[in-house]
C-alpha atoms as a PDB file:
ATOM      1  CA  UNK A   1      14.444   3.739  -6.720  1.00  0.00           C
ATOM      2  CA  UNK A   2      12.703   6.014  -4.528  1.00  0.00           C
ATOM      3  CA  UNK A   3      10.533   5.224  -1.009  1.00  0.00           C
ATOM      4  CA  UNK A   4       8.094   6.863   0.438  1.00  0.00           C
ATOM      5  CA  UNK A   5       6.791   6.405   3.865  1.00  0.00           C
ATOM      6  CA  UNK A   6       4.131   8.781   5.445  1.00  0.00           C
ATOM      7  CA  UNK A   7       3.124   8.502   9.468  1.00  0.00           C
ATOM      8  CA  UNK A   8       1.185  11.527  10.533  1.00  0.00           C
ATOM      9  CA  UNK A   9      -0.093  12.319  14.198  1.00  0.00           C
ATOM     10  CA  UNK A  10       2.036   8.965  15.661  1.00  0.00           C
ATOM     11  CA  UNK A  11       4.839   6.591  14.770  1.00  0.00           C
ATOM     12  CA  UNK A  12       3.890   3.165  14.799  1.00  0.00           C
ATOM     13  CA  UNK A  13       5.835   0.790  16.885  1.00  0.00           C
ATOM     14  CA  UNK A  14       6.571  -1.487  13.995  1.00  0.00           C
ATOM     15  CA  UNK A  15       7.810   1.106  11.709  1.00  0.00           C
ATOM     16  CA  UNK A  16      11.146   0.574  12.633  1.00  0.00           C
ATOM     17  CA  UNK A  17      10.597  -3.171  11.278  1.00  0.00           C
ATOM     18  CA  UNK A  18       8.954  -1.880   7.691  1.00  0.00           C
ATOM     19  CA  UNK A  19      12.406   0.243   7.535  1.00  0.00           C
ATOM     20  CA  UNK A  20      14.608  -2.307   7.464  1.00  0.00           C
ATOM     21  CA  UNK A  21      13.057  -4.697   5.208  1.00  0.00           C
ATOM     22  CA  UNK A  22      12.897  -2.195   3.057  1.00  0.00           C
ATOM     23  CA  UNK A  23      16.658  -1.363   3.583  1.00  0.00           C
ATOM     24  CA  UNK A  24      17.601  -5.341   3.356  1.00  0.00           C
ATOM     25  CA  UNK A  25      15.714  -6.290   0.141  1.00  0.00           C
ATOM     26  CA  UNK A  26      15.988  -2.926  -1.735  1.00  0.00           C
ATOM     27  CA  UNK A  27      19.838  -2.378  -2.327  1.00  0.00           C
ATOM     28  CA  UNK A  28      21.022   1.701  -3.432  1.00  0.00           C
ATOM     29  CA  UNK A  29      17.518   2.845  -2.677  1.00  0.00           C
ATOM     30  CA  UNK A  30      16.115   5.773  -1.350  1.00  0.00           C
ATOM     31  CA  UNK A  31      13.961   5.693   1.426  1.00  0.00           C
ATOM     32  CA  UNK A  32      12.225   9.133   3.037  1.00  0.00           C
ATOM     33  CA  UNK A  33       9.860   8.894   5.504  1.00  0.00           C
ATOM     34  CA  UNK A  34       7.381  12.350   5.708  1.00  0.00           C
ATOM     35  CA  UNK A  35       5.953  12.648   9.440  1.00  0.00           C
ATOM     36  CA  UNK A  36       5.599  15.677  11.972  1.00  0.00           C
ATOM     37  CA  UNK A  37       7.688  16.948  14.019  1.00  0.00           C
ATOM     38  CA  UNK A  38       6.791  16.665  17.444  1.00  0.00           C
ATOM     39  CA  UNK A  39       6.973  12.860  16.624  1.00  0.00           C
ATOM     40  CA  UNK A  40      11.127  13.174  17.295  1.00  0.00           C
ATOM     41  CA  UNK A  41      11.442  10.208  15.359  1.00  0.00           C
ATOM     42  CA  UNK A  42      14.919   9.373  14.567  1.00  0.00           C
ATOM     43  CA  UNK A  43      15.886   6.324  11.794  1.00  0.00           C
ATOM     44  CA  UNK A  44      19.251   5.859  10.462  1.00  0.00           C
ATOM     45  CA  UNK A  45      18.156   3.906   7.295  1.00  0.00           C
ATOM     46  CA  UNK A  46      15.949   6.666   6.340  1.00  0.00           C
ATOM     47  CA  UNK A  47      15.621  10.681   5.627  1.00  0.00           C
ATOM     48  CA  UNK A  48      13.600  12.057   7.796  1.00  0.00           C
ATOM     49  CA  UNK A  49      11.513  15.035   6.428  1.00  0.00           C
ATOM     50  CA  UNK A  50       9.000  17.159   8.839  1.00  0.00           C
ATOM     51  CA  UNK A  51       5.392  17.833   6.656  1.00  0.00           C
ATOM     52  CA  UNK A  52       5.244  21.221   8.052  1.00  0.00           C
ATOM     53  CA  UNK A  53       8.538  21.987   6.408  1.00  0.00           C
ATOM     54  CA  UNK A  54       6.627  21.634   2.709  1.00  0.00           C
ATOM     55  CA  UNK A  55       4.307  24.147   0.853  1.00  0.00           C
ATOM     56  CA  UNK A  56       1.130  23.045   0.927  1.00  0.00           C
ATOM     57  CA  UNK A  57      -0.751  23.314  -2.213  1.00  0.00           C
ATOM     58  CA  UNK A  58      -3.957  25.029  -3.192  1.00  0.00           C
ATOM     59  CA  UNK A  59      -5.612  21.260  -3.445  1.00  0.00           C
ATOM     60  CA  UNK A  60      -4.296  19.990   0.115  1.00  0.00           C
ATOM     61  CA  UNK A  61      -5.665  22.888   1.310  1.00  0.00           C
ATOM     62  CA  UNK A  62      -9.224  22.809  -0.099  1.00  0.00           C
ATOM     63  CA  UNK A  63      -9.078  19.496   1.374  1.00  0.00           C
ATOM     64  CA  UNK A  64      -8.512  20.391   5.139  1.00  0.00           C
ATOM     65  CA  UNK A  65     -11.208  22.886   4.281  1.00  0.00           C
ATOM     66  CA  UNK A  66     -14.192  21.170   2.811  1.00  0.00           C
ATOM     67  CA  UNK A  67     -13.527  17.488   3.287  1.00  0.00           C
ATOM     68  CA  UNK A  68     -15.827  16.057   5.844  1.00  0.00           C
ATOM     69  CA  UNK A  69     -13.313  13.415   6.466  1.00  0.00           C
ATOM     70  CA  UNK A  70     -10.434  16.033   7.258  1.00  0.00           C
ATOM     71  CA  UNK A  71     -12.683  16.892  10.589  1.00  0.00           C
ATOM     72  CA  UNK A  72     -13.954  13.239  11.694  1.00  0.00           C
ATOM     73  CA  UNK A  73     -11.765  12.087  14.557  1.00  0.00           C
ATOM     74  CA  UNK A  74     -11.942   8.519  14.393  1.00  0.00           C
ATOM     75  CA  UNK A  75      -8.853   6.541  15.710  1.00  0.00           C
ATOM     76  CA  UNK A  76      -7.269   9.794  16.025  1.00  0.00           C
ATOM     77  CA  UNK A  77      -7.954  10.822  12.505  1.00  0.00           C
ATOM     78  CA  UNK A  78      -7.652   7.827  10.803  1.00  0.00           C
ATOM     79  CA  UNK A  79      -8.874   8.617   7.105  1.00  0.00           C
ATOM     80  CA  UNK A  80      -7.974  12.008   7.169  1.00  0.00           C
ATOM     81  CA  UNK A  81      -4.442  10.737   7.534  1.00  0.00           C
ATOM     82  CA  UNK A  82      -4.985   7.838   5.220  1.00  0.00           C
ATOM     83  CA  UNK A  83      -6.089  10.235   2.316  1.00  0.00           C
ATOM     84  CA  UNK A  84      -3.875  12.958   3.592  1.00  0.00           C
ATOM     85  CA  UNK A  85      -0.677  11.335   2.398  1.00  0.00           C
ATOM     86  CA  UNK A  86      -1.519  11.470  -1.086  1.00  0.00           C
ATOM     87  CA  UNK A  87      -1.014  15.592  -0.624  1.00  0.00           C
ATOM     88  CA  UNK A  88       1.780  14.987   1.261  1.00  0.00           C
ATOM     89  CA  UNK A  89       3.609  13.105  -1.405  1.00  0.00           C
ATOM     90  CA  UNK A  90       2.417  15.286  -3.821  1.00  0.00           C
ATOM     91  CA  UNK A  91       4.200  18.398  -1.725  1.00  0.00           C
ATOM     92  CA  UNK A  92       7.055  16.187  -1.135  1.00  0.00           C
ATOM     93  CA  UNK A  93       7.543  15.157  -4.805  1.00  0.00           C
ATOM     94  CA  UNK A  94       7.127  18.988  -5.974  1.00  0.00           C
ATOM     95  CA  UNK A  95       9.639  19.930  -3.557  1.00  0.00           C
ATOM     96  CA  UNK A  96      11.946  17.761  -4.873  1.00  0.00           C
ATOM     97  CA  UNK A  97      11.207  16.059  -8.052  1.00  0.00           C
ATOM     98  CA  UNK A  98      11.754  12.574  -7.678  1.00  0.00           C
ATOM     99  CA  UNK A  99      10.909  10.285 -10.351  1.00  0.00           C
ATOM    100  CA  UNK A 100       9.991   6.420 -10.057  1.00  0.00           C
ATOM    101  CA  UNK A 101       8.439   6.588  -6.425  1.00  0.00           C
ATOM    102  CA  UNK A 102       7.243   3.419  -4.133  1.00  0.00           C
ATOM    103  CA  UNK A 103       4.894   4.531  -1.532  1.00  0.00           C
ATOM    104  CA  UNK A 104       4.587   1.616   0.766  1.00  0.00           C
ATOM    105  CA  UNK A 105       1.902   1.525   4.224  1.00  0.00           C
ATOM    106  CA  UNK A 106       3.811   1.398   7.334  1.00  0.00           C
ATOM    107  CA  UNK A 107       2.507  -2.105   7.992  1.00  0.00           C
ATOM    108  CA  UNK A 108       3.792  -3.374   4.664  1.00  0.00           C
ATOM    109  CA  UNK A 109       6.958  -6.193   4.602  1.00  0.00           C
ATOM    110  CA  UNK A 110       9.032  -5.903   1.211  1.00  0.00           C
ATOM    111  CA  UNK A 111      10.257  -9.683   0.258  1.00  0.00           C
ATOM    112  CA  UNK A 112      11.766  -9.124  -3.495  1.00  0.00           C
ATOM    113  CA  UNK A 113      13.606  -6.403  -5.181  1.00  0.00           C
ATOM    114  CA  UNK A 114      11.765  -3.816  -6.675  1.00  0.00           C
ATOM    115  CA  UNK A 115      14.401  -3.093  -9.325  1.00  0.00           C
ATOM    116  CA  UNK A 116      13.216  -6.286 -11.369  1.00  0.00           C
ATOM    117  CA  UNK A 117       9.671  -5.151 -11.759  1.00  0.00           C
ATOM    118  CA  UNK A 118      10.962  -1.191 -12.432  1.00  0.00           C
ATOM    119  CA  UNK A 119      12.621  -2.011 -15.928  1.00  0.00           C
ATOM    120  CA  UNK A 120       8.565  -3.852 -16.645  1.00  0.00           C
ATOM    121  CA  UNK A 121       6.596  -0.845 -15.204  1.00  0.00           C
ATOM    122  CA  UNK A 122       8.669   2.326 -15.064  1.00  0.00           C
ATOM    123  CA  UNK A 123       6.733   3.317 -18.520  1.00  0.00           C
ATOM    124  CA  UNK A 124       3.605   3.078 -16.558  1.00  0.00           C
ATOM    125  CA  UNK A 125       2.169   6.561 -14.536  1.00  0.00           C
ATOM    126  CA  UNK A 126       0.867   4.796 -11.867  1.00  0.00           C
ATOM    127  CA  UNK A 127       0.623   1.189 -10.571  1.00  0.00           C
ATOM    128  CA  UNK A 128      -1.571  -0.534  -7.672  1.00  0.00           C
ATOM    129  CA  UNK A 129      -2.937  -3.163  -5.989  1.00  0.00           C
ATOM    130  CA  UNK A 130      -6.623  -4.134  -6.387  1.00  0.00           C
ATOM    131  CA  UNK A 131      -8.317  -6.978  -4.981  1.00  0.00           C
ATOM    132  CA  UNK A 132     -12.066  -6.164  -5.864  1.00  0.00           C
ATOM    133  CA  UNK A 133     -13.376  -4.287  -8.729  1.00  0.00           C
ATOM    134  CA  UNK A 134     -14.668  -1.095  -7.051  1.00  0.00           C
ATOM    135  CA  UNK A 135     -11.437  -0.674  -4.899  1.00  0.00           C
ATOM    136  CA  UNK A 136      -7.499  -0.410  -4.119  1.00  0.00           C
ATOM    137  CA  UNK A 137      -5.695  -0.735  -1.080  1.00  0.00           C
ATOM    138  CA  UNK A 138      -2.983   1.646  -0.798  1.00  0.00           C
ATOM    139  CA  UNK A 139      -0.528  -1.319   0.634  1.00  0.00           C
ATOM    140  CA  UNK A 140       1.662  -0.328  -2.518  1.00  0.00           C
ATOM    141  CA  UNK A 141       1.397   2.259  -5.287  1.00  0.00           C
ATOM    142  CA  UNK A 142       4.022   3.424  -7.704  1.00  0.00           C
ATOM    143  CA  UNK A 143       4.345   7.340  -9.080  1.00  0.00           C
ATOM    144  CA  UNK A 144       6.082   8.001 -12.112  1.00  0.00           C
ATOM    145  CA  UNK A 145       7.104  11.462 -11.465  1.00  0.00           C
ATOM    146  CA  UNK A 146       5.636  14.918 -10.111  1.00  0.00           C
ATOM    147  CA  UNK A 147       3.373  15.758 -12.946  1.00  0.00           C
ATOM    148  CA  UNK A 148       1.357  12.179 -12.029  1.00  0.00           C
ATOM    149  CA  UNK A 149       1.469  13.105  -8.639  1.00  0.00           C
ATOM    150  CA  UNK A 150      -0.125  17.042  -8.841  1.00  0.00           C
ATOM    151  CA  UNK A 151      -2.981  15.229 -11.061  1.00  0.00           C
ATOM    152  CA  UNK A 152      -3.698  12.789  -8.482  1.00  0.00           C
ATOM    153  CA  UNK A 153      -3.709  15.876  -5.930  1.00  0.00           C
ATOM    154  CA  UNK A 154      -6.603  17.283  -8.606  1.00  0.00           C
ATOM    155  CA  UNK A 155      -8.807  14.196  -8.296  1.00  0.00           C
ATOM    156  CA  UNK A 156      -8.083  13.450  -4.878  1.00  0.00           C
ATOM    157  CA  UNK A 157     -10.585  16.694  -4.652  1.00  0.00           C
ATOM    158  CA  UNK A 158     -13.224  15.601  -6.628  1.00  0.00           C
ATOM    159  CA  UNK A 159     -13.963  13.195  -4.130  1.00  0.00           C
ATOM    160  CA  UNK A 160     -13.842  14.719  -0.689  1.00  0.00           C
ATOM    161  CA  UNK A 161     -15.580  12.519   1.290  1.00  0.00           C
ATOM    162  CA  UNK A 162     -14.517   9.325  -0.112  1.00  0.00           C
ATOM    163  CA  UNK A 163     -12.224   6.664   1.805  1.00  0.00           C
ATOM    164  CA  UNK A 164      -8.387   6.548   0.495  1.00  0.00           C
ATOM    165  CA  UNK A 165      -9.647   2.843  -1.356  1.00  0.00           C
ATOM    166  CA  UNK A 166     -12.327   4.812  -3.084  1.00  0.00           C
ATOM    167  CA  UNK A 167     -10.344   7.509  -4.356  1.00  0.00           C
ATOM    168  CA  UNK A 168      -7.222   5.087  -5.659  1.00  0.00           C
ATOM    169  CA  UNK A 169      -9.744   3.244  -7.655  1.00  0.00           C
ATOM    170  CA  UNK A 170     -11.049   6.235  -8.963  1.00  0.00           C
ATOM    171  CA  UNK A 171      -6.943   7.539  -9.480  1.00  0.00           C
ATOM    172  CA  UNK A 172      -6.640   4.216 -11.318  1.00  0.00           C
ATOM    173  CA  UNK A 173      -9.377   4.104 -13.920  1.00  0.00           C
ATOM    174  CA  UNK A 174      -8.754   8.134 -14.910  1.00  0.00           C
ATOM    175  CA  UNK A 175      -4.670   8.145 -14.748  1.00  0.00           C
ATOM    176  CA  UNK A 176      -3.426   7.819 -17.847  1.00  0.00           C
ATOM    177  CA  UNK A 177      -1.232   4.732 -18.385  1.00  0.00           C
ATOM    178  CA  UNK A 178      -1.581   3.027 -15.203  1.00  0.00           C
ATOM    179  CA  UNK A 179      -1.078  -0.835 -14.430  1.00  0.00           C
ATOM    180  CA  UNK A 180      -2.315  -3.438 -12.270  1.00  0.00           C
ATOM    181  CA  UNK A 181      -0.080  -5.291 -10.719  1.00  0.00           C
ATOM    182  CA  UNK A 182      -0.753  -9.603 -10.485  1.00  0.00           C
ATOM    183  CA  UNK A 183      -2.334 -10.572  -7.270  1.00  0.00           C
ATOM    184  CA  UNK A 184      -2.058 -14.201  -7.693  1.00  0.00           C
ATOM    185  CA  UNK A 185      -5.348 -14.941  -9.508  1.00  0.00           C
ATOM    186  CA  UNK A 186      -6.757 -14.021 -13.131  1.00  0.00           C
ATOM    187  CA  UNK A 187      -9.935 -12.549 -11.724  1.00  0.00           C
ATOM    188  CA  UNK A 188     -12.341 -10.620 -13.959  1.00  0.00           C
ATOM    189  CA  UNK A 189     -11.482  -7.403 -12.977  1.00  0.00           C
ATOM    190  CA  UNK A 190      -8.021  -8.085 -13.737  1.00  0.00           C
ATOM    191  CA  UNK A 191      -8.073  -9.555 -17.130  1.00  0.00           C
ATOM    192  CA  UNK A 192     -10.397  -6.328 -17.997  1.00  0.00           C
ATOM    193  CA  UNK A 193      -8.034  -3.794 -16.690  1.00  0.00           C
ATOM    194  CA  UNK A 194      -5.941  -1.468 -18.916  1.00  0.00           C
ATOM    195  CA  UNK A 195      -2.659  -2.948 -20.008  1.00  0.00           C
ATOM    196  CA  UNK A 196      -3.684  -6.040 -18.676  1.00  0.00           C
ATOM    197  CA  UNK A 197      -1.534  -8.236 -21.287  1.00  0.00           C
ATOM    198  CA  UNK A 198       1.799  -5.889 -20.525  1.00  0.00           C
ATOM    199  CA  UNK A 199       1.526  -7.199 -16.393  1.00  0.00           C
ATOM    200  CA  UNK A 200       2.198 -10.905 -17.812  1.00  0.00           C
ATOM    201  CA  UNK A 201       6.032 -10.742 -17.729  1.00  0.00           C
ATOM    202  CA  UNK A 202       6.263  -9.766 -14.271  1.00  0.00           C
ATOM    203  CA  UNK A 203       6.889 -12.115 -12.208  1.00  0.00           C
ATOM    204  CA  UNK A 204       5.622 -11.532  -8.858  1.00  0.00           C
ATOM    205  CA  UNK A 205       2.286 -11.517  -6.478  1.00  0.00           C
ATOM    206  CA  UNK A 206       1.659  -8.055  -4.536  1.00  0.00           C
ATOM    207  CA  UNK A 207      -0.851  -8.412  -1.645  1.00  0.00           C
ATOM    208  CA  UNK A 208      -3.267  -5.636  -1.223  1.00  0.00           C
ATOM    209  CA  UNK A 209      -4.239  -6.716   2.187  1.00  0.00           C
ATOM    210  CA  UNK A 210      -5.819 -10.368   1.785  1.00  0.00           C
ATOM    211  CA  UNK A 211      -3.194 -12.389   1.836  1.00  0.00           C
ATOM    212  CA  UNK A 212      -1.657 -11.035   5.177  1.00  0.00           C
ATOM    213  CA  UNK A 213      -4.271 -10.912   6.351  1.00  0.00           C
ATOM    214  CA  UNK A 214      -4.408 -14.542   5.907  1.00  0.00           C
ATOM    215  CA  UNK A 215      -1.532 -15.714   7.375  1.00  0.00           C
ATOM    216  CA  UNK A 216      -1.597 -13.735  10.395  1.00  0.00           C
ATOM    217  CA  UNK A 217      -4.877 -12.929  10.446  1.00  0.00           C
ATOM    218  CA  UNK A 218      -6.535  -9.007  11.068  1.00  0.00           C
ATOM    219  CA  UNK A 219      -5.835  -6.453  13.709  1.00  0.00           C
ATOM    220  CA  UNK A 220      -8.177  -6.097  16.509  1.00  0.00           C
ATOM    221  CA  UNK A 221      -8.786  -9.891  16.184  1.00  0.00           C
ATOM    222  CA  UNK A 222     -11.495  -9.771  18.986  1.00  0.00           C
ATOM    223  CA  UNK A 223     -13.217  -6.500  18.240  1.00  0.00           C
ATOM    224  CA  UNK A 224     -13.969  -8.324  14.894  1.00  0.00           C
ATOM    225  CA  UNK A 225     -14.785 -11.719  16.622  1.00  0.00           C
ATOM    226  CA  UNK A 226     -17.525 -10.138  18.389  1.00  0.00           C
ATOM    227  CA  UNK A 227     -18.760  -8.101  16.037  1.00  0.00           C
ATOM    228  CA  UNK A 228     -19.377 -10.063  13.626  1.00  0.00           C
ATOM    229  CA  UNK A 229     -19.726 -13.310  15.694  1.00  0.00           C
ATOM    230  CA  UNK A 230     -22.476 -15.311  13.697  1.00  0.00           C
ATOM    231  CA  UNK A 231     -20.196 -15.093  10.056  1.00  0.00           C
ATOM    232  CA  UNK A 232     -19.338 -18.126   9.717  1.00  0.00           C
ATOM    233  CA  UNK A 233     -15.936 -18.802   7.992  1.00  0.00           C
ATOM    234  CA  UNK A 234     -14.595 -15.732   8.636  1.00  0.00           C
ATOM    235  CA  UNK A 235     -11.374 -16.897  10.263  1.00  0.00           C
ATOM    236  CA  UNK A 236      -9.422 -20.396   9.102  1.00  0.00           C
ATOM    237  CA  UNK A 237      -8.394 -22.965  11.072  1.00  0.00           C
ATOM    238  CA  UNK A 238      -5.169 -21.462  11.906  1.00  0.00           C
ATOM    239  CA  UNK A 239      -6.923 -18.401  13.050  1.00  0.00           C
ATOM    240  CA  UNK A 240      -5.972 -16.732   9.886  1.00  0.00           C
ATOM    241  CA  UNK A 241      -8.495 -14.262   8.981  1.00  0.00           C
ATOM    242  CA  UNK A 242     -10.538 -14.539   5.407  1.00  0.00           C
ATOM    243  CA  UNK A 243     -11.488 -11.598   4.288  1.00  0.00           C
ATOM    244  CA  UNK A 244     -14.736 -11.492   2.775  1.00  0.00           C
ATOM    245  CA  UNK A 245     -14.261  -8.529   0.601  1.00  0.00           C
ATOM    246  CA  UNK A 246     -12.064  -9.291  -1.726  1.00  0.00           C
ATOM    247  CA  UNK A 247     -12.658 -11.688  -5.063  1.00  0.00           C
ATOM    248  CA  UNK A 248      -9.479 -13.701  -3.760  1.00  0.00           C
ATOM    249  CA  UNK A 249      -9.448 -17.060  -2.180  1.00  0.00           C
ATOM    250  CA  UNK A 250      -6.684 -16.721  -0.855  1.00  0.00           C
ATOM    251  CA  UNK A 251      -7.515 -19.749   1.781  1.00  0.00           C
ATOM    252  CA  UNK A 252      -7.322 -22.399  -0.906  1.00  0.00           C
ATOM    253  CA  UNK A 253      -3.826 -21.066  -1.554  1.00  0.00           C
ATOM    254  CA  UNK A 254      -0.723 -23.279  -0.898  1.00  0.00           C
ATOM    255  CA  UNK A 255       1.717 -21.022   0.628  1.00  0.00           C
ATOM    256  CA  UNK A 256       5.756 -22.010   1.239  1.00  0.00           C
ATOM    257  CA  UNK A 257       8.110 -20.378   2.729  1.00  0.00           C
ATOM    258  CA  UNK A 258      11.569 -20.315   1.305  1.00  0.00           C
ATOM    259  CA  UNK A 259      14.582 -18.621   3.759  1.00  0.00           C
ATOM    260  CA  UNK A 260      11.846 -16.197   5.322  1.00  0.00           C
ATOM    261  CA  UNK A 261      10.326 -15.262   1.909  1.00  0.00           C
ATOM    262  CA  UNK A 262       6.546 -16.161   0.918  1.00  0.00           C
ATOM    263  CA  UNK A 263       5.611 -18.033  -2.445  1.00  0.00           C
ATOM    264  CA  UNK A 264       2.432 -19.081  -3.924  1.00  0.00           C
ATOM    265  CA  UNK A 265       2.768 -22.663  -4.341  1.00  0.00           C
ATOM    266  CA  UNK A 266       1.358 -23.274  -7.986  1.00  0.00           C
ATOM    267  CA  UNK A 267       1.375 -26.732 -10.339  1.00  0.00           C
ATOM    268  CA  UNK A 268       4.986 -27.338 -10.718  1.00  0.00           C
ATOM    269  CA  UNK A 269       5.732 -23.456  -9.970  1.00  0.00           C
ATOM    270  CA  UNK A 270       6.602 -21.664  -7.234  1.00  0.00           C
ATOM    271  CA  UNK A 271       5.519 -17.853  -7.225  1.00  0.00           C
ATOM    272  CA  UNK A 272       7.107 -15.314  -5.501  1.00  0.00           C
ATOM    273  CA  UNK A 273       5.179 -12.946  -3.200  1.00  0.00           C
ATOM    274  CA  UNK A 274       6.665  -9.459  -3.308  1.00  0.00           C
ATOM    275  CA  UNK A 275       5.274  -7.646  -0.342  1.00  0.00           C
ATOM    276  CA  UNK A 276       2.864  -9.114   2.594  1.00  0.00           C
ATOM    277  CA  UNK A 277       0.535  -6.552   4.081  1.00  0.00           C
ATOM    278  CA  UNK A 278       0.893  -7.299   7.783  1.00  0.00           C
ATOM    279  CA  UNK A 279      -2.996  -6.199   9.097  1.00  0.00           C
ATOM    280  CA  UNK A 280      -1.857  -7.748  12.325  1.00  0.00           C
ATOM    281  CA  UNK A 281       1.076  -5.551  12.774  1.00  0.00           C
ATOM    282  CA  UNK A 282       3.179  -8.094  14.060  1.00  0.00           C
ATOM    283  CA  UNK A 283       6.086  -7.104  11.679  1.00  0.00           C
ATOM    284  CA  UNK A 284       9.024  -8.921  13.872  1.00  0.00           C
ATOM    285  CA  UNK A 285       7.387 -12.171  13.282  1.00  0.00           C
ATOM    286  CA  UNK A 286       7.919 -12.050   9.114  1.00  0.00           C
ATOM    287  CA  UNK A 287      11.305  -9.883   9.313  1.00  0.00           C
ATOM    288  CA  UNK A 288      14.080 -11.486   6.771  1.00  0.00           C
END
């Protein structure tokens, strides 16, 4: 298996963290990490490969160009850099070819091995995480190979100014063959999604963001205290944030843990969570 990391502008403290999970739970992989330069980053479970090393193509171009997003300097570029990666990995992946690609977010904590889910979806062209019907979070997406990737370069322009959620749900209803994966509840938009009846047999829960969010609650905890101070229920009792976007209810969840990995405690089952998007990006706290 292949991993993909992307951290453009900065390198977040807690990368180092994401790194080594990944390294610990995901035995004879790969993992690259695609970043600038004048970052000097230096990781010995990883390859390290500078974006200004690969060819841009005609689409990540036309991007920087017309996308209104590409310009807006928000949190130092935030969602240019969020939808940016998608070119990146594209370059990266025509560069070099790699098949059966894991692109994780840097604040994303790997808890099972990958390799049991590969032999279910490595038929697929694309996989994700959704945890509402009009979008997915990027927490964890799977990429068959470099033909998938230059078509998701193509659509990525059809929608310019459109958030990096946006544009994944629109990658996921027009990719052929793409999957899914279980988030822990049969929800509507689940059961109705293509190949719904082949994501049966696998036997994890991915977390887009909810569930992380949940058990460590968000980032910026008090920017979004006073913000939105007169939502009620917005944050459980153990200061756990609920987010109120997504169709899960995730706070009626029983959640063990067993030797520093996450399950979703069901009737007479235990589930196991496979990755735990860490909003809070206290990584140390849920390292194996």
């Amino acid at each position: 298996m292949n991993f993909i990391l992307v951290a453009l502008g900065s390198i977040p403290k807690y990368l180092d963290d994401c790194i080594l999970q990944i390294k610990k739970t995901q035995k004879s992989s790969k993992i690259y990490l695609l970043t600038n330069k004048n970052t000097n980053y230096s990781n010995k479970n990883c390859k390290i490969i500078y974006v200004e090393k690969l060819k841009k193509t005609k689409e990540h171009d036309l991007f920087i160009k017309n996308s209104k997003l590409a310009k807006d300097n928000y949190r130092n570029f935030f969602w240019k850099h969020s939808i940016e990666r998608l070119y990146y990995i594209n370059n990266f992946l025509r560069k070099t070819n790699l098949t059966n690609v894991f692109h994780i977010e840097n604040d994303v904590l790997l808890f099972q091995d990958l390799r049991i889910i590969l032999k279910r979806i490595k038929s697929f062209n694309f996989a994700c995480v959704r945890d509402d019907a009009k979008r997915v979070i990027g927490s964890l997406i799977f990429i068959k190979n470099r033909d998938v990737s230059n078509y998701i370069a193509k659509i990525c322009n059809k929608y310019l100014n459109q958030n990096d959620m946006k544009i994944l749900n629109q990658l996921d209803k027009k990719i052929k063959n793409s999957i899914n994966l279980p988030v822990g509840e049969n929800l509507d938009f689940i059961k109705n999604s293509k190949n719904y009846k082949k994501i049966r047999n696998i036997p994890f829960i991915f977390d887009a963001a909810a569930i992380g969010q949940f058990i460590d609650g968000p980032h910026r905890k008090k920017f979004i205290k006073r913000v939105f101070p007169k939502i009620k229920n917005l944050f459980s009792k153990n200061d756990g944030f609920i987010n109120l976007d997504t169709k899960l209810k995730v706070s009626n969840w029983s959640i063990k843990w067993i030797d520093k990995k996450p399950y979703k405690q069901e009737t007479n089952n235990l589930i196991p969570i496979a990755n735990l998007h860490i909003h809070s990006k206290n990584l140390k706290r849920f390292k194996i």
